[in-house]
Protein backbone atom coordinates (compact mmCIF):
# COMPACT_ATOMS: atom_id res chain seq x y z
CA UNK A 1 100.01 92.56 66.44
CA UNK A 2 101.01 90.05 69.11
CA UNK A 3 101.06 91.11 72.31
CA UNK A 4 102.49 88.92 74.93
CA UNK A 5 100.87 89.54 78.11
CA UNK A 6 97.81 88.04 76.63
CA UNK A 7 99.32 85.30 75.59
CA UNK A 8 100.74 84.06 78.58
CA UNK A 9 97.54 85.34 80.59
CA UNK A 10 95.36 82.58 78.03
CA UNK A 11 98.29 80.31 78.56
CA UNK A 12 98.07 80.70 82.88
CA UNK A 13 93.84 80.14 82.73
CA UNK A 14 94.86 76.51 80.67
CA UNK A 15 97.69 75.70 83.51
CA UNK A 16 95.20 76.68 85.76
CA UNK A 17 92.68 74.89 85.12
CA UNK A 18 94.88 71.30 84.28
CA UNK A 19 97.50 71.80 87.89
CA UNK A 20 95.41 73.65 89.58
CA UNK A 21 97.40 74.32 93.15
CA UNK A 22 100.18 72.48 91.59
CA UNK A 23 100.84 75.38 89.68
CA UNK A 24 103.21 77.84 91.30
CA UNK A 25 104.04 80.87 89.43
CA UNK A 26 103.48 81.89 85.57
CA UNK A 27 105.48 84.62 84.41
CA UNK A 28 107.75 85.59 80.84
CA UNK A 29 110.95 87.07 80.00
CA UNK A 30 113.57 87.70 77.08
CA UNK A 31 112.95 89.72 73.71
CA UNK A 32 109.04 90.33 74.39
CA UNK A 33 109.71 91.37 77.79
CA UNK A 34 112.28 94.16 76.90
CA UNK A 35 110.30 95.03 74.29
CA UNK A 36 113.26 94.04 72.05
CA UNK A 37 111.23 91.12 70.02
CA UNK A 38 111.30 90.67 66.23
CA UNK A 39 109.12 88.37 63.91
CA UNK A 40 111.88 85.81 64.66
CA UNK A 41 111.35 86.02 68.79
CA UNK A 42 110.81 83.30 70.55
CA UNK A 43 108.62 83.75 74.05
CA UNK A 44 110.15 82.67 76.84
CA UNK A 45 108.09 81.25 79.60
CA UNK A 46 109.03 80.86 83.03
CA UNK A 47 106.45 78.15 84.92
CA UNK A 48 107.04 76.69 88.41
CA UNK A 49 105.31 74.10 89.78
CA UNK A 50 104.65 72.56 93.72
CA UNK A 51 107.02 69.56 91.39
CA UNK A 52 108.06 68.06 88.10
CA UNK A 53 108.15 64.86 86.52
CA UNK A 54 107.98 63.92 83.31
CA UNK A 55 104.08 63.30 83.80
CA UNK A 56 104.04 66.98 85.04
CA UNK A 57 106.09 67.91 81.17
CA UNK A 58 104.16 66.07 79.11
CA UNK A 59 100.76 67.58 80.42
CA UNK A 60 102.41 71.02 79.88
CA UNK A 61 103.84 70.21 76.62
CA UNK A 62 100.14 69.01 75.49
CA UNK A 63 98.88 72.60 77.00
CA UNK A 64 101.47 74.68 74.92
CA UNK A 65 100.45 73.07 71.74
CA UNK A 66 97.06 74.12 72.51
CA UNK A 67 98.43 77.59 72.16
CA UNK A 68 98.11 79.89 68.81
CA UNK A 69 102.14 80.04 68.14
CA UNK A 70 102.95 77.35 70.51
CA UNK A 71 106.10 76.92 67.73
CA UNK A 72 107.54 79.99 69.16
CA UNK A 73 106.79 78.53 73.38
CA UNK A 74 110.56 77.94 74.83
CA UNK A 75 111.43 78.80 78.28
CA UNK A 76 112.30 77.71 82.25
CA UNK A 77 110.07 75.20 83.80
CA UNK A 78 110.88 73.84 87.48
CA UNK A 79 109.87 72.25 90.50
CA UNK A 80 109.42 74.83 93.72
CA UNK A 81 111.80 72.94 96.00
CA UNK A 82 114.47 72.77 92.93
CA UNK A 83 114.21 76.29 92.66
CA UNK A 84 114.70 76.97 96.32
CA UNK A 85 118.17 75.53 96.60
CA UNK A 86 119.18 76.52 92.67
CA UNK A 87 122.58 78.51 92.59
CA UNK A 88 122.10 82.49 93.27
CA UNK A 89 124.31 83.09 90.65
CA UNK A 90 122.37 81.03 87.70
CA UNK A 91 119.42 82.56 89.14
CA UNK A 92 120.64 86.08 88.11
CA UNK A 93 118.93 86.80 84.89
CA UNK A 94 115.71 84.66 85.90
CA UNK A 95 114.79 86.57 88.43
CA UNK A 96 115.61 90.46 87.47
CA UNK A 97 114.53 89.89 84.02
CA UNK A 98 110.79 87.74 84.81
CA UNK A 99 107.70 89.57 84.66
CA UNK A 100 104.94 87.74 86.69
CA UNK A 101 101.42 87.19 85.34
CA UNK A 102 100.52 84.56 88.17
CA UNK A 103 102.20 84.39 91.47
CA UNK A 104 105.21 85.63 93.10
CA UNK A 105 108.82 84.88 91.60
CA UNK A 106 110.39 86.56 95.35
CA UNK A 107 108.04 83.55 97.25
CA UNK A 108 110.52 80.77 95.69
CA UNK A 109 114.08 82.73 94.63
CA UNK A 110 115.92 84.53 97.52
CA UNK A 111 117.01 88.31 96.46
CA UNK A 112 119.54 88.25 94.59
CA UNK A 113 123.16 89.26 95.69
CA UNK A 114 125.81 91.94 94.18
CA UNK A 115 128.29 88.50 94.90
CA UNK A 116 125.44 86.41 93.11
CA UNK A 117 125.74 88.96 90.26
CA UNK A 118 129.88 88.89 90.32
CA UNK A 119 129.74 84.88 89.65
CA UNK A 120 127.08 85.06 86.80
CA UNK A 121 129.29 88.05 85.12
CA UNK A 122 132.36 85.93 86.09
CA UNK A 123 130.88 82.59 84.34
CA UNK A 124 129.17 84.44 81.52
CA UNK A 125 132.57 86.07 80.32
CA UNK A 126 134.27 82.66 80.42
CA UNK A 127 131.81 80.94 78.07
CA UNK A 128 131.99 83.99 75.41
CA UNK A 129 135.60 83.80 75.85
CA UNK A 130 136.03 80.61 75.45
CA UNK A 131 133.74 80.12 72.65
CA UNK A 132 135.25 83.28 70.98
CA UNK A 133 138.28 82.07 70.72
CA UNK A 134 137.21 78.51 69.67
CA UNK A 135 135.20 80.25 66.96
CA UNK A 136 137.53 82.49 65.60
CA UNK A 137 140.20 79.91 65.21
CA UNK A 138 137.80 77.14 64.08
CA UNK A 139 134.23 78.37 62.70
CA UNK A 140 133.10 78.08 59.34
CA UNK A 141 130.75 80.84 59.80
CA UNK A 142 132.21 83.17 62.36
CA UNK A 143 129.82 85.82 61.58
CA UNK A 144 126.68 83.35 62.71
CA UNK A 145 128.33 82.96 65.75
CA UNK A 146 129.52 86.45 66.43
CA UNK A 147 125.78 87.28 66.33
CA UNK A 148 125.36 84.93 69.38
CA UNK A 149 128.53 85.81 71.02
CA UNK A 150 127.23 89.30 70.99
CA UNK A 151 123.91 88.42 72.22
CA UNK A 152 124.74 86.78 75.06
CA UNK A 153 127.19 89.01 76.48
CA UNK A 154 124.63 91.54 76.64
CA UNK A 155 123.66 89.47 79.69
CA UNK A 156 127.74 89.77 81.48
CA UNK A 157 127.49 93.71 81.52
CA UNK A 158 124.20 93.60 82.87
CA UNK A 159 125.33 91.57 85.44
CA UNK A 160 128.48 93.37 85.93
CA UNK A 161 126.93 96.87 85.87
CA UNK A 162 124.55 95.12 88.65
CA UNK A 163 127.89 93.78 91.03
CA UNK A 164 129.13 97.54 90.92
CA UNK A 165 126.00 99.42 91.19
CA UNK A 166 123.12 97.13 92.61
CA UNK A 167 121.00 98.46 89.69
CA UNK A 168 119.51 96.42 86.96
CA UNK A 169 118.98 97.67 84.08
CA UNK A 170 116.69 95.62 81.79
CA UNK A 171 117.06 96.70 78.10
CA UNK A 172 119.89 96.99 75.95
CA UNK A 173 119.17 100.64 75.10
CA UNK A 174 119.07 101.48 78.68
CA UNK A 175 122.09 99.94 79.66
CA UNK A 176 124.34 101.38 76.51
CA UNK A 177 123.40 105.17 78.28
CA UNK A 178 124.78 103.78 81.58
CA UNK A 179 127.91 102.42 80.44
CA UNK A 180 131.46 103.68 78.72
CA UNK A 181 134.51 102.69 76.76
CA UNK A 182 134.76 99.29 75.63
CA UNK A 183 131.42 98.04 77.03
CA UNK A 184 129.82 101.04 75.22
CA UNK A 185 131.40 99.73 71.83
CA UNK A 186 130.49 96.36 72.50
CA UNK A 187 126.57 97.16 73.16
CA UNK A 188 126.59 99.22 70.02
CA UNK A 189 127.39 96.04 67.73
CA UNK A 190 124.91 94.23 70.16
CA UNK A 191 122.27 96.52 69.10
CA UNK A 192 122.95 96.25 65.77
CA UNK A 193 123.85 92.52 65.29
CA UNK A 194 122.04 91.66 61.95
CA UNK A 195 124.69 94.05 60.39
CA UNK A 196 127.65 91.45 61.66
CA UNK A 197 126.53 89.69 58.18
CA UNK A 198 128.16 92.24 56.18
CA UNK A 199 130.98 93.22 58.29
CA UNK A 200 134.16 93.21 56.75
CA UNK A 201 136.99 90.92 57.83
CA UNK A 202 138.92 93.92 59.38
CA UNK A 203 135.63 94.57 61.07
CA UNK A 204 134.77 90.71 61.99
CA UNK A 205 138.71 90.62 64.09
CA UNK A 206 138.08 93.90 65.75
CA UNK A 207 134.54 92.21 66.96
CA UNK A 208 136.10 89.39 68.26
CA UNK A 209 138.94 91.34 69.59
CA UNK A 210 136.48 93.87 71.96
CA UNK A 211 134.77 90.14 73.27
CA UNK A 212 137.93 88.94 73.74
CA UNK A 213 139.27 91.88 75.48
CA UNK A 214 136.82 92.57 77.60
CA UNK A 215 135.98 89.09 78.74
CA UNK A 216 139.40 88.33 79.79
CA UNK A 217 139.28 91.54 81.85
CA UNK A 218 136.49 90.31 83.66
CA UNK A 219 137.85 87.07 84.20
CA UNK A 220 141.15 88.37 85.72
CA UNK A 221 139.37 90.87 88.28
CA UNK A 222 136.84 88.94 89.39
């Protein structure tokens, strides 16, 4: 069984020892954080350090194909003093959803703002809109993409449900007991995804239609 933590504690001892104090902060988030991850999950590392150049990358790149299952490595890797001034609302998802193994994510990211967490819902619900639409009208595979769309907007209700209730709640299954009506029905599909592939094409409009819906909604309130 792979178990994460590990994994990113063997990969911190390696930064360690190649940055040294150049290295910031270590930490991981996503699927194996949530304890949502599949055979299929990538592990998504979050790395700061005192700077970066592409010097600075291509060390770390060499150290992450030292790794066992360095194939599956992706992640967030910045300088401190980038970090610092980086938009709140970008910042969102980083920093409620980062689990540190070395370091302190608070010593570089300022707390995190209800207003902060109205922009990323705001701008998260515009890009699945937008590609929603695009897709429906356009897509070869709309399915593949619904998958995605569905996905990602996960991310918009947490950060909505955050803007109205300064709570965050990290996993999916979580959230769906917090929430009602059409975000309910969305996170229910979310959950359940994989099944979009055998949806019917009644069933693959209505999908696009609760995105659709409840994006605009978002966009027009906030």
């Amino acid at each position: 069984m792979f178990e994460v933590h590990n994994w990113v504690f063997e990969l911190t001892g390696k930064l360690k020892k190649r940055f040294g104090s150049g290295l910031c902060f270590v930490g991981y988030q996503g699927s194996f954080r949530r304890g949502e991850a599949n055979k299929n999950s990538d592990i998504d590392v979050v790395v700061i350090f005192e700077h970066v150049d592409i010097n600075i990358l291509a060390d770390y790149k060499n150290v992450i194909e030292s790794m066992p299952f360095a194939e599956k490595a992706c992640g967030f890797i910045c300088g401190k003093k980038e970090l610092e001034k980086w938009s709140g609302y970008e910042l969102f998802q980083l920093y409620n959803d980062t689990v540190s193994v070395y370091g302190k994510l608070g010593d570089f990211i300022p707390e995190i703002s209800p207003k902060d967490a109205i922009t990323a819902a705001k701008i998260g619900a515009e890009n699945v809109y937008h590609l929603a639409c695009h897709s429906f009208l356009y897509a070869k595979d709309r399915k593949e993409i619904l998958k995605q769309l569905y996905k990602s907007v996960v991310f918009t209700i947490q950060a909505k449900y955050f803007s109205e209730t300064k709570e965050y709640i990290l996993t999916k299954d979580e959230l769906f007991k917090k929430v009602t009506g059409i975000e309910k029905n969305i996170l229910e599909i979310s959950m359940k995804k994989d099944g979009i592939e055998s949806f019917s094409a009644q069933e693959t409009e209505n999908s696009y239609s609760l995105l659709i819906d409840f994006c605009a909604d978002i966009i027009r309130r906030f």
